[in-house]
Protein backbone atom coordinates (compact mmCIF):
# COMPACT_ATOMS: atom_id res chain seq x y z
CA UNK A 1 -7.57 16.62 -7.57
CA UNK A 2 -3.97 16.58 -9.47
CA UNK A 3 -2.02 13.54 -9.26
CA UNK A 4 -0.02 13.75 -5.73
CA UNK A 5 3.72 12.04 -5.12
CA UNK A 6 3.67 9.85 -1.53
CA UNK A 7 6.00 7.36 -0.46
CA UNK A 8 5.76 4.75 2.36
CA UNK A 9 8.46 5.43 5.29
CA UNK A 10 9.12 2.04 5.23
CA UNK A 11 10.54 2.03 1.77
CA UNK A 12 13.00 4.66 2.66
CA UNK A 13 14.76 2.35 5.22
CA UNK A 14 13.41 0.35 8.06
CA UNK A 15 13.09 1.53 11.63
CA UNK A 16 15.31 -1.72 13.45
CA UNK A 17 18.50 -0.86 10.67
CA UNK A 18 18.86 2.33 12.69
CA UNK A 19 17.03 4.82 9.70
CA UNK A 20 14.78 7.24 11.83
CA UNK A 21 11.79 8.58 11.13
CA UNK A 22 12.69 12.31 10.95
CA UNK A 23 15.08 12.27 8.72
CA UNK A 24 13.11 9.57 6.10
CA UNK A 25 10.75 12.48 6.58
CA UNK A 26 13.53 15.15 5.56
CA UNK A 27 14.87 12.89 2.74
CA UNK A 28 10.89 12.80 1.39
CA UNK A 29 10.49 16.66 1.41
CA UNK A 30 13.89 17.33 0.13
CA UNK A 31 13.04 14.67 -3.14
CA UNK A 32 10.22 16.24 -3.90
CA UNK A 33 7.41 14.41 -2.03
CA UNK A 34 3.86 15.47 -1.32
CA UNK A 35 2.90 12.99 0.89
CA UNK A 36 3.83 9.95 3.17
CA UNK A 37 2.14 6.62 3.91
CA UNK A 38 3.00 6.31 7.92
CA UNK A 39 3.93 2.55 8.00
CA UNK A 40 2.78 1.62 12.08
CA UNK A 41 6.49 0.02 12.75
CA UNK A 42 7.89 3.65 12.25
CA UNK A 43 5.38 5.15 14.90
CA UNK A 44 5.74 2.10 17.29
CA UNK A 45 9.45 2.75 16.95
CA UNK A 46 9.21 6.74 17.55
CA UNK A 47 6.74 6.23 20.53
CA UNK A 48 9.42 3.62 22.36
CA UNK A 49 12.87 6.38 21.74
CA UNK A 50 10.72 9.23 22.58
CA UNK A 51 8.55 7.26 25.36
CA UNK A 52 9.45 4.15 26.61
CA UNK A 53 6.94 2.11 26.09
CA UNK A 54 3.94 1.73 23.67
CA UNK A 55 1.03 2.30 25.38
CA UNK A 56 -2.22 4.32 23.66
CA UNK A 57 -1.59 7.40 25.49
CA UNK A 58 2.29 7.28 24.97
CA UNK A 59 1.17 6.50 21.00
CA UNK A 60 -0.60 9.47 20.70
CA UNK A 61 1.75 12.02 22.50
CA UNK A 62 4.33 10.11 19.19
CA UNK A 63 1.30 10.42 16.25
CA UNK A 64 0.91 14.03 17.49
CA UNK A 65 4.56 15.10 17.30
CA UNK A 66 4.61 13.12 14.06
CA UNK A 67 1.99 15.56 12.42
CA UNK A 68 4.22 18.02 13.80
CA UNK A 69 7.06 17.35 11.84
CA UNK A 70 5.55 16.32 8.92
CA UNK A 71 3.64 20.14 8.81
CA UNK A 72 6.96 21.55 9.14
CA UNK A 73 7.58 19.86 6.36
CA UNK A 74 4.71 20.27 4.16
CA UNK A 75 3.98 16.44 4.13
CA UNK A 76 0.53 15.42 4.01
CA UNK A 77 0.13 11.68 6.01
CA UNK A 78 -2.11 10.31 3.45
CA UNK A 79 -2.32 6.94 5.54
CA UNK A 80 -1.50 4.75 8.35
CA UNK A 81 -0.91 0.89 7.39
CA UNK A 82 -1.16 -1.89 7.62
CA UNK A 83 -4.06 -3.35 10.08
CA UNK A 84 -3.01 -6.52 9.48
CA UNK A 85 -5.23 -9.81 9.80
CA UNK A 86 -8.80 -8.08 10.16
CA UNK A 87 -11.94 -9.50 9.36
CA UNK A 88 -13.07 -13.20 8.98
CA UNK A 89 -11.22 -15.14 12.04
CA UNK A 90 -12.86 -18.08 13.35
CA UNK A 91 -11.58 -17.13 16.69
CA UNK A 92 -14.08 -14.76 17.29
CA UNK A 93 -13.22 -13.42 21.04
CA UNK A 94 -9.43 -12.58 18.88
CA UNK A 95 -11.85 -10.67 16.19
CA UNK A 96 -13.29 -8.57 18.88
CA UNK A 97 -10.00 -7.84 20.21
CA UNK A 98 -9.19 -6.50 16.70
CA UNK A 99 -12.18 -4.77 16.61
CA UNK A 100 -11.27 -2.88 19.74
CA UNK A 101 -7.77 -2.31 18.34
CA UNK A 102 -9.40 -0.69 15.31
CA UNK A 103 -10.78 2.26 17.83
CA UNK A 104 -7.56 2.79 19.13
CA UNK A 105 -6.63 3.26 15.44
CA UNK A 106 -9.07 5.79 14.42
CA UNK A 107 -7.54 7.35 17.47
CA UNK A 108 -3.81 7.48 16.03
CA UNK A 109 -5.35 8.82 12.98
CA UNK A 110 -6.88 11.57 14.35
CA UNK A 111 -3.94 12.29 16.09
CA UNK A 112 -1.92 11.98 12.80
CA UNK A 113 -3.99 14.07 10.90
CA UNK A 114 -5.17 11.40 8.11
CA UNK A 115 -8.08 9.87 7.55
CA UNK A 116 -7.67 6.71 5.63
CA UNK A 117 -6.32 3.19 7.06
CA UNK A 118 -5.24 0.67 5.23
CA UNK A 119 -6.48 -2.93 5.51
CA UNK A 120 -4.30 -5.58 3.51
CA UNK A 121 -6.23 -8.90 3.17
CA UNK A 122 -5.41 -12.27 5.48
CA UNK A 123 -2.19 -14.32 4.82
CA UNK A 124 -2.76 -16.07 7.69
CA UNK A 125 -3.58 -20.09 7.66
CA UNK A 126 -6.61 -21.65 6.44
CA UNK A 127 -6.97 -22.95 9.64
CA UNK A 128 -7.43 -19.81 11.06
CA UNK A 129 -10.56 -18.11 8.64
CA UNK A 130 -13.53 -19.15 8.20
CA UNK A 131 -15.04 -19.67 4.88
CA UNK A 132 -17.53 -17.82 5.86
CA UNK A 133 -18.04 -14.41 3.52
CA UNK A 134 -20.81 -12.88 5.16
CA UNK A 135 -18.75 -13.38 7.95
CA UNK A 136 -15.55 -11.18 6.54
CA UNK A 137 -18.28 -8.70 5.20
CA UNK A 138 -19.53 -8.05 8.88
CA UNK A 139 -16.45 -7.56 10.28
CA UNK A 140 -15.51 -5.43 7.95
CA UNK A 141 -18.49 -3.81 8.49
CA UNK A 142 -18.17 -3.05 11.89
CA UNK A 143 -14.74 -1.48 11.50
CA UNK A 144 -16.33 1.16 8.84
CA UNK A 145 -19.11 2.08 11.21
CA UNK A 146 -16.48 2.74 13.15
CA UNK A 147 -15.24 5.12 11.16
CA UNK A 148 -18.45 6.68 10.12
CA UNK A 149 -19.13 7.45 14.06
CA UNK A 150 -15.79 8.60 14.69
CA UNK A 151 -15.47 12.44 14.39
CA UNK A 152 -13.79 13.44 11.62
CA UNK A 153 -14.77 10.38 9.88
CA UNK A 154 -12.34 7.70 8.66
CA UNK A 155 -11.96 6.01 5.50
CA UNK A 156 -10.44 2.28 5.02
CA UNK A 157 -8.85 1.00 1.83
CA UNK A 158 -8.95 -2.88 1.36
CA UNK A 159 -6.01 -4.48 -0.52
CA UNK A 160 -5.67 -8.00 -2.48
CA UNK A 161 -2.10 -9.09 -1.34
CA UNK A 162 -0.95 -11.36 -4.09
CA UNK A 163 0.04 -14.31 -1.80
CA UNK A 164 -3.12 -13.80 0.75
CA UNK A 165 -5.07 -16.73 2.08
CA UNK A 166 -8.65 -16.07 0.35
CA UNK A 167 -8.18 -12.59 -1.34
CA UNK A 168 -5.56 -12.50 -3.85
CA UNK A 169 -6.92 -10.64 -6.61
CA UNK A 170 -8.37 -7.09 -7.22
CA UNK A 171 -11.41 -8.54 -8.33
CA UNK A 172 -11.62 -10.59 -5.14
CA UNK A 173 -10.92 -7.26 -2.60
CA UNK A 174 -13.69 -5.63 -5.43
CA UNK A 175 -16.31 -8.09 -4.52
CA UNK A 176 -15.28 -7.51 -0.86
CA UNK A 177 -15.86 -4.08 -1.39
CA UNK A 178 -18.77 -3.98 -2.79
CA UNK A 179 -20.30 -6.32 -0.37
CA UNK A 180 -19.41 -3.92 2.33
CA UNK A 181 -20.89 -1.49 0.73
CA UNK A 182 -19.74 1.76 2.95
CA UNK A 183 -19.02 4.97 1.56
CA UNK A 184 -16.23 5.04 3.37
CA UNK A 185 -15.06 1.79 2.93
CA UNK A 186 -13.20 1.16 -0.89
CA UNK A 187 -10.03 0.15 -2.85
CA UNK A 188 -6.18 -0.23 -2.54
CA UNK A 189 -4.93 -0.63 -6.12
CA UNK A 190 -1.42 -2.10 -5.85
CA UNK A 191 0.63 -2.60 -9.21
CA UNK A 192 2.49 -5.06 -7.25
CA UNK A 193 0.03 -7.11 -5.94
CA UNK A 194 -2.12 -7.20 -9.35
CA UNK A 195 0.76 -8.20 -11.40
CA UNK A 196 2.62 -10.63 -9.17
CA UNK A 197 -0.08 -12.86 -9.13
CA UNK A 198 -1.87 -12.82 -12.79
CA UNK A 199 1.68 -11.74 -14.56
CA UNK A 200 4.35 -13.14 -12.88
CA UNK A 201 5.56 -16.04 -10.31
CA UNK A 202 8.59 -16.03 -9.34
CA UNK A 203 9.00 -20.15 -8.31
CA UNK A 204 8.53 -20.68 -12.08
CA UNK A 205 11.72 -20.53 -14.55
CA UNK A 206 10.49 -18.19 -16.68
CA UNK A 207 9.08 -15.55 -14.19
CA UNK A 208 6.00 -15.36 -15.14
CA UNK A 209 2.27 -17.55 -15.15
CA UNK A 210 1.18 -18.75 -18.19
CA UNK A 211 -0.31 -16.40 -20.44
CA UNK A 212 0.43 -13.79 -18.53
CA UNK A 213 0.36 -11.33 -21.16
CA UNK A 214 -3.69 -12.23 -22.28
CA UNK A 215 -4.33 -12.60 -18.71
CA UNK A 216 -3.30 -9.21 -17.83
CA UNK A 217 -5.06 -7.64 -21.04
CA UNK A 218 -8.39 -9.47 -19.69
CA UNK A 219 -7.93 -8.07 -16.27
CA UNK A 220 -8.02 -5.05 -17.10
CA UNK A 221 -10.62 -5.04 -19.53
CA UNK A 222 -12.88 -6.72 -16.65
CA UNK A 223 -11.19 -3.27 -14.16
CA UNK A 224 -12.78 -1.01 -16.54
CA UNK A 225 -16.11 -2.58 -17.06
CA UNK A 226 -16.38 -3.54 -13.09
CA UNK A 227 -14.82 -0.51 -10.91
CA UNK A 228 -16.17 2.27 -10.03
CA UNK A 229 -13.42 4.88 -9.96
CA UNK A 230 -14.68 6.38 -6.65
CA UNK A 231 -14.23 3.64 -4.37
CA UNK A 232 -10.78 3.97 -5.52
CA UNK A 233 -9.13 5.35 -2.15
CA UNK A 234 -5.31 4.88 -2.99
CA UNK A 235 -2.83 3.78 -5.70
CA UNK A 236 0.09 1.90 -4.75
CA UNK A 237 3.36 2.30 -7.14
CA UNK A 238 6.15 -0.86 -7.46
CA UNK A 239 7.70 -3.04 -9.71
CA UNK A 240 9.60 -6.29 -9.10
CA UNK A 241 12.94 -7.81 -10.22
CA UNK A 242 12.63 -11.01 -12.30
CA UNK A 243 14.94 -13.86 -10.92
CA UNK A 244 17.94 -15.11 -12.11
CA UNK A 245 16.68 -18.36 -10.90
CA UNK A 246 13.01 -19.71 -9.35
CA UNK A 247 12.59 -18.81 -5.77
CA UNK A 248 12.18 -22.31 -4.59
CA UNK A 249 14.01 -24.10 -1.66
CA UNK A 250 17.10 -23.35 -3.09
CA UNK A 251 16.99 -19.92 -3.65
CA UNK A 252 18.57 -17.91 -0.96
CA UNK A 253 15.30 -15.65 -0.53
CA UNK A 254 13.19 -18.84 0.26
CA UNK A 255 11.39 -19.15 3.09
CA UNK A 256 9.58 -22.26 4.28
CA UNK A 257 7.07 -20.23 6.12
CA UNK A 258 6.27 -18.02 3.73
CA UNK A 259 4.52 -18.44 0.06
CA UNK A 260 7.23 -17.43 -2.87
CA UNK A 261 5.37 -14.37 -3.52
CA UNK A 262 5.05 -12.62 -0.04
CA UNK A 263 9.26 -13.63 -0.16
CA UNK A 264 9.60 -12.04 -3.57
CA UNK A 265 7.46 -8.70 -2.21
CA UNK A 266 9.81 -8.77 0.76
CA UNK A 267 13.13 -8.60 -0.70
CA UNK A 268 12.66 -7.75 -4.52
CA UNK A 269 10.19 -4.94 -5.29
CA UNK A 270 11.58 -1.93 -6.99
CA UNK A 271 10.57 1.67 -7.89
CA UNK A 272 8.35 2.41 -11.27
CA UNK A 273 10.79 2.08 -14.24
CA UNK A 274 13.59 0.60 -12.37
CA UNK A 275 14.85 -1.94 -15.63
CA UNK A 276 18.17 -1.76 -14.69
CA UNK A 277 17.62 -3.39 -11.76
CA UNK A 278 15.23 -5.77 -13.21
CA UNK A 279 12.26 -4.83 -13.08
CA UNK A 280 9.81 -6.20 -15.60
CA UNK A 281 6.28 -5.97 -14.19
CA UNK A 282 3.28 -4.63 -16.61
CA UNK A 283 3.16 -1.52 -14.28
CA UNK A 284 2.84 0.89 -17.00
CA UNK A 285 -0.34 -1.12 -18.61
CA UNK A 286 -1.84 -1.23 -15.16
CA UNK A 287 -1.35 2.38 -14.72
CA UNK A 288 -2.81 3.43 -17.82
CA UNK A 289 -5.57 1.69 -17.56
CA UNK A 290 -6.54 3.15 -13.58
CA UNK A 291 -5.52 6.64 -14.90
CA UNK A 292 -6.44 6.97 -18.04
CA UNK A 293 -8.92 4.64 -18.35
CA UNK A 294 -10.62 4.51 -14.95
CA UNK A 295 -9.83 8.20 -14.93
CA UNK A 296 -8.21 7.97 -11.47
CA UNK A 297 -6.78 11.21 -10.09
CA UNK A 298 -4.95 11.52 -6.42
CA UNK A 299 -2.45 9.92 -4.16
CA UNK A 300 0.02 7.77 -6.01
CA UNK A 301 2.25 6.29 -3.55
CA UNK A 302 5.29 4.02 -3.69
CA UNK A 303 5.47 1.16 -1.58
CA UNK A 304 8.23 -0.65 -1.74
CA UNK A 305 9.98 -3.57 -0.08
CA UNK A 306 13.20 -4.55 -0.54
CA UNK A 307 16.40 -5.97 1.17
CA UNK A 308 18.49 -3.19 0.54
CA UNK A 309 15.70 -1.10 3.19
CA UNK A 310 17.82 -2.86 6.40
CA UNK A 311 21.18 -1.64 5.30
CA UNK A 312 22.72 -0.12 8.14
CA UNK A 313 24.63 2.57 6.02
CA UNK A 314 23.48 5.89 7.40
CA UNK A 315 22.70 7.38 3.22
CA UNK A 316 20.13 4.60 2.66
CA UNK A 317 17.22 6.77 3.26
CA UNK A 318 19.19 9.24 0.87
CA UNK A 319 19.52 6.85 -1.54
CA UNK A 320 16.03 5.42 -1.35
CA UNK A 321 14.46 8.66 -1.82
CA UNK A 322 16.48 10.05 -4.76
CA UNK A 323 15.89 6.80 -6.67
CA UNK A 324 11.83 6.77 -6.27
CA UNK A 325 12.35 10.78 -7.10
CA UNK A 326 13.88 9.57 -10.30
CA UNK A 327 11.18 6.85 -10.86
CA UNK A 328 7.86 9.68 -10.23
CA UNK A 329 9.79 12.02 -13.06
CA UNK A 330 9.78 9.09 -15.27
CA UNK A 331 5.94 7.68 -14.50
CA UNK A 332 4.68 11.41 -14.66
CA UNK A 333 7.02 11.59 -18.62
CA UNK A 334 5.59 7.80 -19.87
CA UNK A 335 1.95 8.46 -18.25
CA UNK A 336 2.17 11.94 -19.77
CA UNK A 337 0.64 13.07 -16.64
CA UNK A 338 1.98 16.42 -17.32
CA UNK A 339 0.59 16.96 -20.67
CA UNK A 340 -1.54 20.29 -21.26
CA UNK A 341 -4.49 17.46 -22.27
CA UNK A 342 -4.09 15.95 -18.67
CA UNK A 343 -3.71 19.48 -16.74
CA UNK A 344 -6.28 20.48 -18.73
CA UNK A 345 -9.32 17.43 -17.50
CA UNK A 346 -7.83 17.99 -13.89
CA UNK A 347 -8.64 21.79 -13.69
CA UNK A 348 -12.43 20.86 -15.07
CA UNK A 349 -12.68 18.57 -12.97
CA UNK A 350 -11.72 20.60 -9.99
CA UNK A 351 -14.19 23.47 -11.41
CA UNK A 352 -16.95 20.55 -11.40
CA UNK A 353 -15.94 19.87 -7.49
């Protein structure tokens, strides 16, 4: 498989600032995108101006016309995300509630046409997961059998959110994983969320942790000794702006119920490349290393939040798209993923498959 473009709707403009779903998916073909992730506040928000209310069946009728337009378009829905929360609460009758929940998913994503969901790990309090990680394994667990009974079968991706509550790293949603051990069950690599937390940290002056630039060399010395490329189910594209100042309580992006770094990732991530804006992540390094290293071939998708996505001005999704068009032609140039030596490994290895 070639490398393949996808962006998240969400990062083309959010559903509650008025930006619809159609037309983010008109502003993605017309850029130049393959693919989209289907972020679940753009269907809930379809299903309720198309049908009222969101019940399963009225969710369905939405996912259904969704794959409809996205055909038309010649968009592949690569995913539906996020399942937020799974796996690992102490409350266990709430667990089996999201187990349940999980079925209805695998029945949006038939309807949709995809077959991967994406699980982001736990922010929520310590209060609220147990320590347990056989526990968190078994869930997790359950929700791939799931999938494997499910007809076509679905796929899950697990992600390390930098600011979540247990997993935080890659290697951490690696171990998880593995432990799972599922073959459909595997990784979410996130630039994002592997640089902001062993590169950078935005409630410190200088923007980054300490070391950052031997810690990041050592992680990804330890990705290419530890991962097995094929439980590698998506890559996720962003960058981040540094800070003028530390997001702390006086910073206007602070937010006492939140950690700095899920308020950072809420208002400040950018597109691959974006310096102008600030950007100053190690996403090229990371990239390399999963690509060219790993040998990773497939969906590369940008997810990006920002505060600019709730602008009300009707060109945002416009806007939005054209930029991360601008940021894929400048990945695929300083990646060289268009090099005859790169074409050239992806058509053997499509005459191996």
């Amino acid at each position: 498989m070639a490398y393949k473009s996808s962006i998240c709707t969400v990062s083309l403009g959010r559903a509650f600032a008025g930006h619809g779903l159609e037309h983010k998916l008109e502003m993605a073909q017309k850029y130049g995108f393959q693919g989209i992730e289907l972020f679940y506040e753009d269907l809930e928000h379809e299903t309720k101006s198309l049908l009222g209310d969101c019940s399963q069946p009225n969710l369905l009728t939405a996912a259904t016309q969704i794959r409809h337009w996205c055909a038309a378009r010649h968009l592949e829905i690569i995913c539906l995300q996020p399942f937020m929360h799974y796996g690992g609460l102490i409350d266990r009758e709430r667990q089996r509630k999201q187990l349940a929940a999980i079925e209805s998913w695998i029945e949006l994503a038939h309807a949709l046409g995809t077959d991967l969901i994406l699980f982001p790990s736990s922010f929520l309090p310590a209060e609220h997961l147990t320590k347990d990680f056989s526990c968190l394994v078994q869930d997790l667990q359950d929700a791939a059998d799931a999938g494997i009974r499910s007809t076509p079968r679905v796929r899950f991706a697990f992600e390390a959110l930098c600011w979540g509550s247990q997993v935080y790293t890659w290697e951490d949603s690696w171990r998880v994983v593995s432990a799972v051990n599922r073959p459909n069950f595997g990784l979410c690599l996130d630039t994002f969320n592997i640089a902001g937390r062993i590169f950078a940290d935005p409630a410190s002056r200088s923007g980054r942790t300490r070391n950052s630039n031997a810690t990041l060399e050592r992680s990804m010395k330890r990705l290419m000794a530890q991962v097995d490329v094929g439980k590698i189910f998506l890559v996720q594209v962003a960058d981040a702006e540094r800070l003028e100042q530390p997001l702390d309580q006086r910073h206007h992006f602070y937010n006492a119920e939140q950690p700095a770094r899920m308020s950072w990732s809420r208002n400040c991530r950018l597109f691959y490349g974006e310096a102008q804006w600030g950007g100053y992540l190690p996403v090229k390094a990371i990239l390399q290393t999963v690509l060219h290293g790993l040998g990773y071939t497939g969906w590369m998708s940008f997810e990006v939040f920002h505060r600019k996505l709730a602008d009300r001005d009707a060109a945002t999704p416009e806007n939005l798209a054209a930029r991360a068009s601008r940021s894929w032609a400048r990945l695929v140039r300083d990646l060289a993923l268009d090099s005859p030596r790169v074409i050239q490994e992806q058509k053997m290895e499509r005459a191996v498959l």
